[in-house]
Protein backbone atom coordinates (compact mmCIF):
# COMPACT_ATOMS: atom_id res chain seq x y z
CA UNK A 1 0.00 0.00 0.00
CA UNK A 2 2.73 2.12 1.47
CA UNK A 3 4.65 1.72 -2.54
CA UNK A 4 1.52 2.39 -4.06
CA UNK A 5 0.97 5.74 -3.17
CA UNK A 6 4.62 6.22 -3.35
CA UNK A 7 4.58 5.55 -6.88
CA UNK A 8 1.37 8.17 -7.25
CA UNK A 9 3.63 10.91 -5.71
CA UNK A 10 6.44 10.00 -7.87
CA UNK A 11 4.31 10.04 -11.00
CA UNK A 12 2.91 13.65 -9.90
CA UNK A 13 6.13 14.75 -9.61
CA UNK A 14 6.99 13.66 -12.75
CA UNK A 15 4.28 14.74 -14.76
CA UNK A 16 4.43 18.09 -12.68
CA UNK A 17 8.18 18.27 -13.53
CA UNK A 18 7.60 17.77 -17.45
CA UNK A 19 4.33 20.02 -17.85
CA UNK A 20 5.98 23.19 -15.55
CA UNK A 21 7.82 24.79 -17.87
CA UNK A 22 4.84 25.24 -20.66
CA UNK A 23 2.43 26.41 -17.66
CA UNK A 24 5.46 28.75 -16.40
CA UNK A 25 5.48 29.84 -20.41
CA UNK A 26 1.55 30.29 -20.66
CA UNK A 27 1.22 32.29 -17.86
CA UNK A 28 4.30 34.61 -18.40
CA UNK A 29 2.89 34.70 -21.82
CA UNK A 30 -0.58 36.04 -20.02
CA UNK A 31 1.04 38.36 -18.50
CA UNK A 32 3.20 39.93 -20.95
CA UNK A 33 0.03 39.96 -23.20
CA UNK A 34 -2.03 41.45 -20.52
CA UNK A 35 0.26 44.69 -20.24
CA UNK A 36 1.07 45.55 -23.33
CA UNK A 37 -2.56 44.74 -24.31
CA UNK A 38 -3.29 47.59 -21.77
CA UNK A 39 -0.89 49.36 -23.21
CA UNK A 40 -2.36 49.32 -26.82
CA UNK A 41 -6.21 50.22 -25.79
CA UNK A 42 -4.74 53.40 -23.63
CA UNK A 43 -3.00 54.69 -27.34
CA UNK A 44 0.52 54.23 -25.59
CA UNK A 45 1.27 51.12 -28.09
CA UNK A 46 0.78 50.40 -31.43
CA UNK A 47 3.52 47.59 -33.34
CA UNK A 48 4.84 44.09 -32.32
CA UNK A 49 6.40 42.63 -29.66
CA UNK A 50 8.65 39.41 -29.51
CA UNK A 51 10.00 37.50 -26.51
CA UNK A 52 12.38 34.54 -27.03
CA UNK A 53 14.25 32.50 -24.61
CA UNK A 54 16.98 29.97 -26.43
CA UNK A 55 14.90 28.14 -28.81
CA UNK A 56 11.39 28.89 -27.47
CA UNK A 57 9.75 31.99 -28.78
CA UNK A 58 7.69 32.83 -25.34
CA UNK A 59 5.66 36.07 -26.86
CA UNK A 60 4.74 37.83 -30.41
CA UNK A 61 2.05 39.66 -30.72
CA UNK A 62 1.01 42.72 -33.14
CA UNK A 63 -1.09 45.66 -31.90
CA UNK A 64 -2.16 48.54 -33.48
CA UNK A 65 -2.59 49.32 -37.38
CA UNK A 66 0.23 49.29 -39.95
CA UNK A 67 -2.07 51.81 -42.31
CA UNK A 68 -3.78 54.17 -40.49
CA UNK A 69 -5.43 55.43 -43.89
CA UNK A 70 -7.06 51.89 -45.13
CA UNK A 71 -7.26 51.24 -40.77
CA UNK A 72 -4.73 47.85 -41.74
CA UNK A 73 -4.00 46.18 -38.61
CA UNK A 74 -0.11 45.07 -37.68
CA UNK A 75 1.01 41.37 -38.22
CA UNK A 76 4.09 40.03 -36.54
CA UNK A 77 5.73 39.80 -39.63
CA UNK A 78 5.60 43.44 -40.57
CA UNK A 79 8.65 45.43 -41.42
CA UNK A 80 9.61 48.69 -39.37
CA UNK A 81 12.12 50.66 -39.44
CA UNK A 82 14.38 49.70 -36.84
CA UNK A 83 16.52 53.37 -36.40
CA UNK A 84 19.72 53.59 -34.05
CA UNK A 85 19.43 49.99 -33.41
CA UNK A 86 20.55 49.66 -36.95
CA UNK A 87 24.41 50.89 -35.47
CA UNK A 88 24.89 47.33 -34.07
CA UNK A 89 24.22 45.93 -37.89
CA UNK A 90 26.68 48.98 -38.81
CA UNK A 91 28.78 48.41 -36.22
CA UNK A 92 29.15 44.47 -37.24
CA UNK A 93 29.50 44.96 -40.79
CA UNK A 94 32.74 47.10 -40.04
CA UNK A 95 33.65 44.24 -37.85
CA UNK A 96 33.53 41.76 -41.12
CA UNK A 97 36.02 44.23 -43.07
CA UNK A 98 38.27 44.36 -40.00
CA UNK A 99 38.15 40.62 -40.03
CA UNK A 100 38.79 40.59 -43.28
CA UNK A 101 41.85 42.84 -42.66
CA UNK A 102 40.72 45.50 -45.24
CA UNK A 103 40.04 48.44 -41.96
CA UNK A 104 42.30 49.18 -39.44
CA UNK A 105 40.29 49.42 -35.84
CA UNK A 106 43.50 52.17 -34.96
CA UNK A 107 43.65 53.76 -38.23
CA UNK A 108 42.19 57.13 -39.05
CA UNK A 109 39.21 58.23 -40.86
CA UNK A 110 41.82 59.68 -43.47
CA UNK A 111 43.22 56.61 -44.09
CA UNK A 112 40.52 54.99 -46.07
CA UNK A 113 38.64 58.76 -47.36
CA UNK A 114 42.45 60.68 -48.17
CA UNK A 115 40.20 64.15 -48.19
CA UNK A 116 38.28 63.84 -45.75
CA UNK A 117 38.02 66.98 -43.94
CA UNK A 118 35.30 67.44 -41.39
CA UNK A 119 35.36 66.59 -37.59
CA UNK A 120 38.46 64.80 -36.45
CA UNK A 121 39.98 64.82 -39.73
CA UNK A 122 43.65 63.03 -39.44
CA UNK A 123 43.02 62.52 -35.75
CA UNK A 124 39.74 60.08 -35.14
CA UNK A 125 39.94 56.12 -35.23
CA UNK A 126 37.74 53.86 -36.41
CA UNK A 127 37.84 52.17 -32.73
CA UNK A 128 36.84 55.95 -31.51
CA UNK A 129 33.96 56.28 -33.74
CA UNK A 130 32.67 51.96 -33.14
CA UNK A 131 32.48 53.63 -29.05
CA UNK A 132 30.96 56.96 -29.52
CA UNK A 133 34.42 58.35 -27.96
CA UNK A 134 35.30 60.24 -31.21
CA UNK A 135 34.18 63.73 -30.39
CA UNK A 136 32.26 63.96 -33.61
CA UNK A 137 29.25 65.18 -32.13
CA UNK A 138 25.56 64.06 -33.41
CA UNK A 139 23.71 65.53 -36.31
CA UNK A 140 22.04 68.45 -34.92
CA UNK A 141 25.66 70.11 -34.65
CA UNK A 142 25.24 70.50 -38.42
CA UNK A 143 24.49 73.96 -39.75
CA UNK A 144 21.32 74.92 -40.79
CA UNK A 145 20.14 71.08 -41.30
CA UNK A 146 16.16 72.45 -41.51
CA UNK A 147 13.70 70.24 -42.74
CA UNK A 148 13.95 71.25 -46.00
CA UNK A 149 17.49 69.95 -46.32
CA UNK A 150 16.68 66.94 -44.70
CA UNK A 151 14.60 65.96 -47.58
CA UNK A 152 17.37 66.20 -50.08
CA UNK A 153 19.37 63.36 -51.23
CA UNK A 154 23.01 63.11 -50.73
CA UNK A 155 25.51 61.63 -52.70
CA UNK A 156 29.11 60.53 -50.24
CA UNK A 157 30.86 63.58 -51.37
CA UNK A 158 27.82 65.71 -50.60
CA UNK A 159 27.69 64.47 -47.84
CA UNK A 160 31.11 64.49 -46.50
CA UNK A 161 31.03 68.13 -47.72
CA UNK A 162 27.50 68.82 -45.47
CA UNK A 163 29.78 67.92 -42.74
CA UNK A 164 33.00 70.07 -43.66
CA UNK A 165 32.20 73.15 -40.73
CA UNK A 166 31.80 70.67 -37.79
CA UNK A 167 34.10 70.90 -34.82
CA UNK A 168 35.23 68.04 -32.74
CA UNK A 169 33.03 68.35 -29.11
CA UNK A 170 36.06 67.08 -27.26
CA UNK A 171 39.93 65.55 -28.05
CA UNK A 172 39.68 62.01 -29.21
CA UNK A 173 39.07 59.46 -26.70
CA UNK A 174 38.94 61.57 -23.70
CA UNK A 175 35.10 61.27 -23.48
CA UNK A 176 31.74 59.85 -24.96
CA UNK A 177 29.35 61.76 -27.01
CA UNK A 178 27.01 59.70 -29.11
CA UNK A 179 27.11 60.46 -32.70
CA UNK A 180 25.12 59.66 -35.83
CA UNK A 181 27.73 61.20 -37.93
CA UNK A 182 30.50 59.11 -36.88
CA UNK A 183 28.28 55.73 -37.83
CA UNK A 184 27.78 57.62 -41.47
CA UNK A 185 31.12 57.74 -41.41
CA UNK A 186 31.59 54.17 -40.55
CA UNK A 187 29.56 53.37 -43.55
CA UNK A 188 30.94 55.14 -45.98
CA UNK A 189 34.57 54.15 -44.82
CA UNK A 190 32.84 50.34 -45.78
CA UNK A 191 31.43 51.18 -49.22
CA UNK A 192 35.29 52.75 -49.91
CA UNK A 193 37.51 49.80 -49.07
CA UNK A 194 34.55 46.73 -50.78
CA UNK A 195 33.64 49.49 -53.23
CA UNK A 196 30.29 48.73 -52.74
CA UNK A 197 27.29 50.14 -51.90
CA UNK A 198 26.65 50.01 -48.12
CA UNK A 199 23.21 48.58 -48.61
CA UNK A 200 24.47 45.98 -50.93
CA UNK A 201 27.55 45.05 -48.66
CA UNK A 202 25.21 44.27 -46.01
CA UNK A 203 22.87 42.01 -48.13
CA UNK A 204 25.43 40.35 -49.10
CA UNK A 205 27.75 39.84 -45.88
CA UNK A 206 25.24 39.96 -43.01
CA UNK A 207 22.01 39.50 -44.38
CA UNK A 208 21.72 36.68 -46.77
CA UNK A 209 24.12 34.84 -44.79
CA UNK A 210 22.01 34.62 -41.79
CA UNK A 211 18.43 34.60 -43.64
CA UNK A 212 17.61 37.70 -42.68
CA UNK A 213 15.18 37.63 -46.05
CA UNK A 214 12.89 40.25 -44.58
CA UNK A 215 15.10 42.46 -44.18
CA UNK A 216 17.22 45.65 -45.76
CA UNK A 217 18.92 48.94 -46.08
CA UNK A 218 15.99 51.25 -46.93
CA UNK A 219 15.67 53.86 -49.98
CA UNK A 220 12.85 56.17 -49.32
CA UNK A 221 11.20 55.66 -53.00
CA UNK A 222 11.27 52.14 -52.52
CA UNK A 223 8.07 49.82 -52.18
CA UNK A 224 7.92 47.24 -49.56
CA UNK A 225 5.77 44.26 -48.91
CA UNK A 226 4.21 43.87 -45.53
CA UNK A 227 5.60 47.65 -44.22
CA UNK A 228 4.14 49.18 -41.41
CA UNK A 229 3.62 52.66 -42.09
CA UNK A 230 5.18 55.37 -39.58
CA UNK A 231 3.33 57.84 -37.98
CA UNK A 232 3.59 60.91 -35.39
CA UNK A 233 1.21 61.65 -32.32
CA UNK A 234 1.00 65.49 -31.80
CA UNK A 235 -0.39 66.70 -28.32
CA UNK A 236 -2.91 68.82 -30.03
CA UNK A 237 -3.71 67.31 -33.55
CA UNK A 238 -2.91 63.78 -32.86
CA UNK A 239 -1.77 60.93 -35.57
CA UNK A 240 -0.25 62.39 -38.39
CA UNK A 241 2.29 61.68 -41.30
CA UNK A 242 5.89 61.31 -40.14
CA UNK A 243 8.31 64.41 -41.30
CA UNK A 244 9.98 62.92 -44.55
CA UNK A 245 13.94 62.48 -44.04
CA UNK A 246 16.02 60.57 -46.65
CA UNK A 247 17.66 57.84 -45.75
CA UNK A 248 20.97 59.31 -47.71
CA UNK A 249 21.21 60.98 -44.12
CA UNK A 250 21.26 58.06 -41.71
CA UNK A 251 23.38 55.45 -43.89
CA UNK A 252 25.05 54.12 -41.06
CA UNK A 253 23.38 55.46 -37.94
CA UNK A 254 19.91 54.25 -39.18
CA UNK A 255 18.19 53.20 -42.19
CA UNK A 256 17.70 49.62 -41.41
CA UNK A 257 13.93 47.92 -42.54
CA UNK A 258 13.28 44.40 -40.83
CA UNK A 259 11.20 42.47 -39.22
CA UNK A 260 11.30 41.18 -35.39
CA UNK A 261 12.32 37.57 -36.60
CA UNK A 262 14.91 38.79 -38.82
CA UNK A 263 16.48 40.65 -36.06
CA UNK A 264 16.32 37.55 -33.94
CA UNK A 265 18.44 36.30 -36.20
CA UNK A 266 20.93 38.79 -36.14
CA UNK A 267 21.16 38.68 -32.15
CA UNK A 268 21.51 35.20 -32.35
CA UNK A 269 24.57 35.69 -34.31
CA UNK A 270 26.24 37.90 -32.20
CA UNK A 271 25.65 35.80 -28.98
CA UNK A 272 25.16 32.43 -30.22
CA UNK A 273 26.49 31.12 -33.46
CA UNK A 274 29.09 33.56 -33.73
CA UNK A 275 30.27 32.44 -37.23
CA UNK A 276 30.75 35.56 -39.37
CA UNK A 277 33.51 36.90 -37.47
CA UNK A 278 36.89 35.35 -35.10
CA UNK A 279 36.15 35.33 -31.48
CA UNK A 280 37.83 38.28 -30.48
CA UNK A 281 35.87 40.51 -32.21
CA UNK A 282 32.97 39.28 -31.00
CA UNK A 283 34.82 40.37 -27.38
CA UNK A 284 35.30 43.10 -28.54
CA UNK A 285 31.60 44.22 -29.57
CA UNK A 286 30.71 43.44 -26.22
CA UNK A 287 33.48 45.28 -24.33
CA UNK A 288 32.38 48.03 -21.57
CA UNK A 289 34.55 50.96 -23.14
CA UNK A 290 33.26 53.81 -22.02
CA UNK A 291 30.63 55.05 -19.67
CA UNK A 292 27.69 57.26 -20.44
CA UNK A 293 24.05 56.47 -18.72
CA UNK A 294 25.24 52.84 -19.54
CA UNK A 295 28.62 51.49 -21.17
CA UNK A 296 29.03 51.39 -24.65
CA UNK A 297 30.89 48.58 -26.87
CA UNK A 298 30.66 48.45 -30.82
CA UNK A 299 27.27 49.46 -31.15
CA UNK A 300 25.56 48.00 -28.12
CA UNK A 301 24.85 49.43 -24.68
CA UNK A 302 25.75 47.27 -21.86
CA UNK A 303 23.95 47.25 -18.17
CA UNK A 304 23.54 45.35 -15.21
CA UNK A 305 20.00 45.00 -13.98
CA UNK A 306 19.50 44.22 -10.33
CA UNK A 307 16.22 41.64 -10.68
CA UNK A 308 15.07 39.84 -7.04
CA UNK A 309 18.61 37.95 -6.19
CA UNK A 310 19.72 38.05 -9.73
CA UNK A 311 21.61 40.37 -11.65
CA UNK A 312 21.10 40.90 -15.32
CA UNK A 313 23.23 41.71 -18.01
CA UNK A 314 21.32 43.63 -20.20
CA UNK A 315 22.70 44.30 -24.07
CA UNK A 316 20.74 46.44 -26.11
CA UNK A 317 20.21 49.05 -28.21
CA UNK A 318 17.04 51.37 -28.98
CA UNK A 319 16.25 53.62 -31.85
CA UNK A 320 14.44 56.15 -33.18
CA UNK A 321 13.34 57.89 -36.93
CA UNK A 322 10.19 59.74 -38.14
CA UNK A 323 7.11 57.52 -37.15
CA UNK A 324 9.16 55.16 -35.78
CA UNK A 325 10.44 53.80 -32.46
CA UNK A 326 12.58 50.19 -31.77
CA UNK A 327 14.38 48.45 -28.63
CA UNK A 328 16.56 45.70 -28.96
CA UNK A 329 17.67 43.74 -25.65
CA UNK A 330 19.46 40.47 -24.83
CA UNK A 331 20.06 39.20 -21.65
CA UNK A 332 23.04 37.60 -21.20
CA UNK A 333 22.44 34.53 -18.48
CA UNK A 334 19.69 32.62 -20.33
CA UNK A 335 20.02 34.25 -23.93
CA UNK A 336 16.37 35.57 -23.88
CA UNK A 337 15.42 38.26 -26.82
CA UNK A 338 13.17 41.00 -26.11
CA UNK A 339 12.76 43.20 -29.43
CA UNK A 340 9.79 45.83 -29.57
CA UNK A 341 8.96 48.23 -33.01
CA UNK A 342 6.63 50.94 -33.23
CA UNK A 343 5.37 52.47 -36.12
CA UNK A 344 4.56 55.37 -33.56
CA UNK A 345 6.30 58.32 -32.22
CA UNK A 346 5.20 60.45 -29.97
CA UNK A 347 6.16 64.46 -30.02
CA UNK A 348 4.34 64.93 -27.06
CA UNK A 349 5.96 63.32 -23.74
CA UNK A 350 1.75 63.14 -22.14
CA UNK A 351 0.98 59.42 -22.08
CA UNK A 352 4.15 58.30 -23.61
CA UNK A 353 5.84 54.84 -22.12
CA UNK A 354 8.96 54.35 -23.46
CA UNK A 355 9.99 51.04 -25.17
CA UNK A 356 13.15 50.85 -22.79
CA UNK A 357 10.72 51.13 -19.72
CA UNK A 358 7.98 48.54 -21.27
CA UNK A 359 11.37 46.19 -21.57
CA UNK A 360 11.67 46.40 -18.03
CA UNK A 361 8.43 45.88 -17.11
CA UNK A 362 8.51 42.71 -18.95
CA UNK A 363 11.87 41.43 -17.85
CA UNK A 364 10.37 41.77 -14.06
CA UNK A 365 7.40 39.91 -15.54
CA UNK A 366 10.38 37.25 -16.75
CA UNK A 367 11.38 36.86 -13.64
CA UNK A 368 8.38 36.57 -11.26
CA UNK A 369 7.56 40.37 -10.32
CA UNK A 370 4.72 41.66 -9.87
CA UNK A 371 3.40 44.18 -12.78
CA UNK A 372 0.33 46.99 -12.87
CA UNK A 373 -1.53 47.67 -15.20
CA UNK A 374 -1.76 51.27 -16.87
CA UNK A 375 -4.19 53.79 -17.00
CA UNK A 376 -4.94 56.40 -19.52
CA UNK A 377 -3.51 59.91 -19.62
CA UNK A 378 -5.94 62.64 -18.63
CA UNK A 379 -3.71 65.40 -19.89
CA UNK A 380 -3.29 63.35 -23.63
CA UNK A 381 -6.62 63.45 -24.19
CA UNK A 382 -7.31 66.86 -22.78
CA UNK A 383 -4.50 67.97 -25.55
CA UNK A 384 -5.92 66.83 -28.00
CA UNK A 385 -9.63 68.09 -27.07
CA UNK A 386 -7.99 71.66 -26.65
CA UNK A 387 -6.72 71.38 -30.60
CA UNK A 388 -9.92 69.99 -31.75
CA UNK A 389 -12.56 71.89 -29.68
CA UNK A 390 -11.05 74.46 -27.54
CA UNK A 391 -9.75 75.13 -23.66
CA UNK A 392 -13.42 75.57 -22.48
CA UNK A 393 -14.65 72.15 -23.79
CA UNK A 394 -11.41 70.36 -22.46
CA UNK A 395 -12.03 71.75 -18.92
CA UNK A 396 -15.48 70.76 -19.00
CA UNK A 397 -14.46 67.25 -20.30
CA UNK A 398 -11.74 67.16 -17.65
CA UNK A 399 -14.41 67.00 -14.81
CA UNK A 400 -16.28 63.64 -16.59
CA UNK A 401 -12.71 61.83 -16.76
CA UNK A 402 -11.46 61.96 -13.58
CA UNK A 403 -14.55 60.37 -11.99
CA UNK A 404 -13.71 57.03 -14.81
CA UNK A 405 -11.46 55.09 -13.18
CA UNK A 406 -9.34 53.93 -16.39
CA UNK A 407 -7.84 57.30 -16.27
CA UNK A 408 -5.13 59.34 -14.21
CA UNK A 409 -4.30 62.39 -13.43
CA UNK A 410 -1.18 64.07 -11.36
CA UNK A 411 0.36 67.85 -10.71
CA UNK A 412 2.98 66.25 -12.85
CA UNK A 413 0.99 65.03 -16.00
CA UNK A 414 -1.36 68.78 -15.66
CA UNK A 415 2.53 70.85 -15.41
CA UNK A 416 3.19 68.46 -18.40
CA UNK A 417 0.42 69.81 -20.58
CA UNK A 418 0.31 73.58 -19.31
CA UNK A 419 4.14 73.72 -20.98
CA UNK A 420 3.63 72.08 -24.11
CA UNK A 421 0.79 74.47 -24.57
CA UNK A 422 2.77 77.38 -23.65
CA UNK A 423 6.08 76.06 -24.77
CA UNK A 424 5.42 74.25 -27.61
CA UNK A 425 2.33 76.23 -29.14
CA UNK A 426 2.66 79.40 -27.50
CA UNK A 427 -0.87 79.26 -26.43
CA UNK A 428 -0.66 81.61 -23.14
CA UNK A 429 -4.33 81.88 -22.91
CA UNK A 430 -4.75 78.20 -22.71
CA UNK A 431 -1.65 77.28 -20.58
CA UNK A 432 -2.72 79.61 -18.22
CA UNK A 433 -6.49 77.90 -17.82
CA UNK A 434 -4.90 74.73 -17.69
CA UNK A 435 -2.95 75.62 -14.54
CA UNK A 436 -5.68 77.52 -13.02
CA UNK A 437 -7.16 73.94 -13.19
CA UNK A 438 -4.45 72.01 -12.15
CA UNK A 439 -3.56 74.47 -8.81
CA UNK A 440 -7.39 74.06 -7.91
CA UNK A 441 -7.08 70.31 -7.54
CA UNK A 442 -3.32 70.49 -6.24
CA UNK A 443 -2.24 73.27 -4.41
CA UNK A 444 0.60 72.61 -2.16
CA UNK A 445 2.01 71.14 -5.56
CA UNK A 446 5.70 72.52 -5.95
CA UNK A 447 6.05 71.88 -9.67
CA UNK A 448 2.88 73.35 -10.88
CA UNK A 449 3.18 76.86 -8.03
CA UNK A 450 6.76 77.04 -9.71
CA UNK A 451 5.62 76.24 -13.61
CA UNK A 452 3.19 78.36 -12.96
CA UNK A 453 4.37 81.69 -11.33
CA UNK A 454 7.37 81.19 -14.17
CA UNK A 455 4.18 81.49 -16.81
CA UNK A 456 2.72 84.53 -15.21
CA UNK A 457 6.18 86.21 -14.57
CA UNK A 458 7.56 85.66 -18.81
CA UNK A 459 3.95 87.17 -19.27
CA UNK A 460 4.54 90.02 -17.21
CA UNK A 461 1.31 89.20 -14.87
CA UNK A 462 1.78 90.46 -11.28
CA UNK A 463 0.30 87.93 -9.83
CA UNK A 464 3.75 85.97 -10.42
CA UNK A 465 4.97 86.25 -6.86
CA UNK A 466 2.72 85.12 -5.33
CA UNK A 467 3.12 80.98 -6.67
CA UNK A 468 6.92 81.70 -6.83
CA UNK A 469 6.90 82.50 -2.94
CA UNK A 470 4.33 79.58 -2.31
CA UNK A 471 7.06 77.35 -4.10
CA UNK A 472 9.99 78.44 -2.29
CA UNK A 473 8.01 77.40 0.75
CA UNK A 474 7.08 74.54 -0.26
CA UNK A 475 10.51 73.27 -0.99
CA UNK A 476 12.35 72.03 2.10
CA UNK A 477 8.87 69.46 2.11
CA UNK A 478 9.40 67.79 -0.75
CA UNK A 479 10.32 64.12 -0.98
CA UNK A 480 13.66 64.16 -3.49
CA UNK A 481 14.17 68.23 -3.42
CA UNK A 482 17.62 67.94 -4.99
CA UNK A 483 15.74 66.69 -8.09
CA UNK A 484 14.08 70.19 -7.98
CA UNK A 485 17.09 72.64 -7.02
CA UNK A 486 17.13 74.10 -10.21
CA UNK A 487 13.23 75.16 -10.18
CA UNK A 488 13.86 76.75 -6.33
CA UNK A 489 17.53 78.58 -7.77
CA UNK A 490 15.31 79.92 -10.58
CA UNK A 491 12.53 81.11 -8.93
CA UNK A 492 14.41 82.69 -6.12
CA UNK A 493 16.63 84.53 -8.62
CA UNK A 494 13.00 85.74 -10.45
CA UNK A 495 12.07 87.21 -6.90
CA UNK A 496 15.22 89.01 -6.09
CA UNK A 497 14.95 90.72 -9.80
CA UNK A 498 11.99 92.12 -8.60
């Protein structure tokens, strides 16, 4: 009797041992969808997500529409463009000519483009420019880029030449400043020693190679099966068309069109497979070189994550173009993928979750912690109700959404919204109502008396002093006040001008 039920408990056990891991995988995979589902009905998502462990492909899912015009929905199989994260594929396809001993990791930029005569010229190493430690500083340094320029094409020379004025930020190597230019530099320093064009080289060298069929370097007049269409939320007109840029501009530092399981594929090669390159260099792409809010290697960030008794390391790199938003993160102890794309991009920061946030939230999912679920911006919606049918309609709408508890509302989100109307639209009238509002339902709120009395003061209004006292009060009882020592410096110079 006694082996009898011994051999029911051992059978339990077994069966309990070989069914765990797909019941650990369906819930995690509840989860996951649960919060980005959430996510997606509050406006705050809209593209795929994929979540792979090993072998096992734990989450992919598509929210959102690809065509906003014919109201397409996303598939999991759509293309995006993938931005910044396209400087690891950049950064790896320099890695195959250095392998191939045709680029020098210590020689200069001069070396392999004998003119070459903007930033660093004769001084900058391709090593410097793989680790952001260059000096060439980012494309906004270059003059009068407006977005009429940005819509022209550029052939290399033109480009080189757009470039010409540009003055290091720093001496080479002595610090980190992350730089578009230097990756279009990268680039071009590829198409010189194959002599071939950089969108070819990588089709040929990275792409085909590792089946990455869905995937290329993009030309803007080119027509693509299965692309998701980019688009822009604007506080007070939401969804529109993206701002056209031509991909001429962001050979290197972006430009890259693919697919979530394409770029699988490409991660897998740089942590797994590792056959396109010798083994050092793959060391080397993964090398902490330099500090900034995380270390930097060969065009991945690298950070350690602090996860219940574990810690993480976290590889990854996001991106960002016109209508488009991607994050791109391995972690390291059990080789699990986590690669998001948006064909959205938010130029408002109201109701905005960031894909390297909703990463975290689902690597604490990964790993057992607890998650909540969002609610809906208050202020976002009051935006766009301000640009569609005026201040006096959004107030009134204001007091039927705070009583529905799928939204929120903080002093934060309303200080948010009174600057982007005042900042960003120059709509004083409205900015002003809008903190009227907010200082009614938060009062002893240090941000909004400051944001506020700042308002009434560039406006000349006397009543100014009075908020910028109130916040100087309020100051020394504030949780985190050194976060804020900039606002209370500000406001009591304002006062002693007075």
């Amino acid at each position: 009797m006694k082996n009898s039920k011994m051999k029911k408990v051992v059978v339990i056990i077994l069966i309990g041992l070989l069914i765990s891991p797909d019941l650990f995988s369906q819930s995690t995979e509840y989860k996951i969808n649960e919060l980005i589902s959430a996510y997606a009905d509050n406006g705050q998502f809209n593209g795929v997500i994929f979540v792979k462990k090993r072998e096992h492909i734990i989450y992919k899912s598509a929210f959102g529409l690809a065509n906003r015009e014919w109201n397409i929905p996303n598939t999991t199989d759509a293309k995006f463009l993938a931005g910044s994260v396209g400087k690891s594929l950049t950064a790896f396809m320099t890695l195959i000519l250095v392998n191939d001993g045709l680029i020098d990791l210590n020689a200069t930029i001069n070396k392999y483009i004998p003119d070459y005569a903007g930033p660093g010229a004769n001084k900058v190493t391709i090593h410097q420019m793989l680790t952001h430690t260059s000096g060439i500083p980012d494309h906004g340094a270059i003059p009068n880029l407006s977005k009429k320029l940005v819509r022209w094409t550029y052939t290399t020379d033109q480009y080189l030449d757009l470039i010409k004025g540009i003055e290091l930020k720093f001496e080479p190597g002595k610090n980190f400043q992350y730089s578009g230019i230097a990756y279009n530099l990268l680039a071009i320093i590829c198409e010189k020693v194959s002599k071939k064009d950089f969108g070819d080289l990588l089709k040929e060298r990275l792409f085909t190679p590792l089946g990455m069929n869905n995937t290329k370097h993009d030309k803007n007049l080119d027509i693509d099966s299965k692309r998701a269409y980019g688009y822009e939320y604007h506080l007070l007109e939401g969804y529109q068309n993206p701002s056209y840029v031509d991909m001429s501009l962001i050979k290197g530092s972006g430009g890259i069109l693919t697919t979530v399981d394409d770029l699988a594929k490409f991660n897998d090669e740089c942590f797994n497979t590792q056959k396109l390159l010798s083994k050092d260099l793959y060391k080397k792409i993964f090398t902490r070189y330099v500090k900034d809010w995380q270390y930097y290697g060969y065009g991945w960030w690298i950070n350690n994550k602090a996860v219940n008794t574990d810690s993480l390391t976290l590889i990854s790199h996001g991106g960002s173009t016109d209508g488009y938003k991607a994050y791109n993160t391995r972690i390291l102890q059990d080789s699990t993928d986590i690669i998001i794309f948006q064909n959205n991009y938010y130029r408002t920061e109201l109701g905005v979750k960031f894909e390297y946030a909703i990463t975290n939230e689902i690597i604490n999912i990964l790993y057992g912690k607890d998650y909540t679920l969002p609610k809906k911006s208050i202020a976002k919606d009051l935006g766009f109700i301000i640009g569609q049918r005026g201040i006096d309609a959004a107030i009134e709408e204001y007091y039927k959404l705070k009583k529905d508890n799928r939204y929120f509302i903080d002093d934060n989100e309303f200080n948010q919204l009174g600057k982007e109307l005042y900042k960003n639209y120059n709509l004083v009238d409205e900015s002003i109502k809008i903190y009227k509002l907010a200082m009614s339902e938060y009062p002893e709120s240090f941000i909004l008396n400051y944001s506020y009395g700042t308002l009434l003061a560039e406006t000349n209004n006397q009543n100014a002093n009075g908020f910028l006292k109130k916040c100087i009060d309020l100051y020394n009882s504030i949780p985190n006040k050194e976060d804020y020592s900039q606002e209370y410096n500000n406001a009591t110079k304002m006062l002693n001008k007075k």
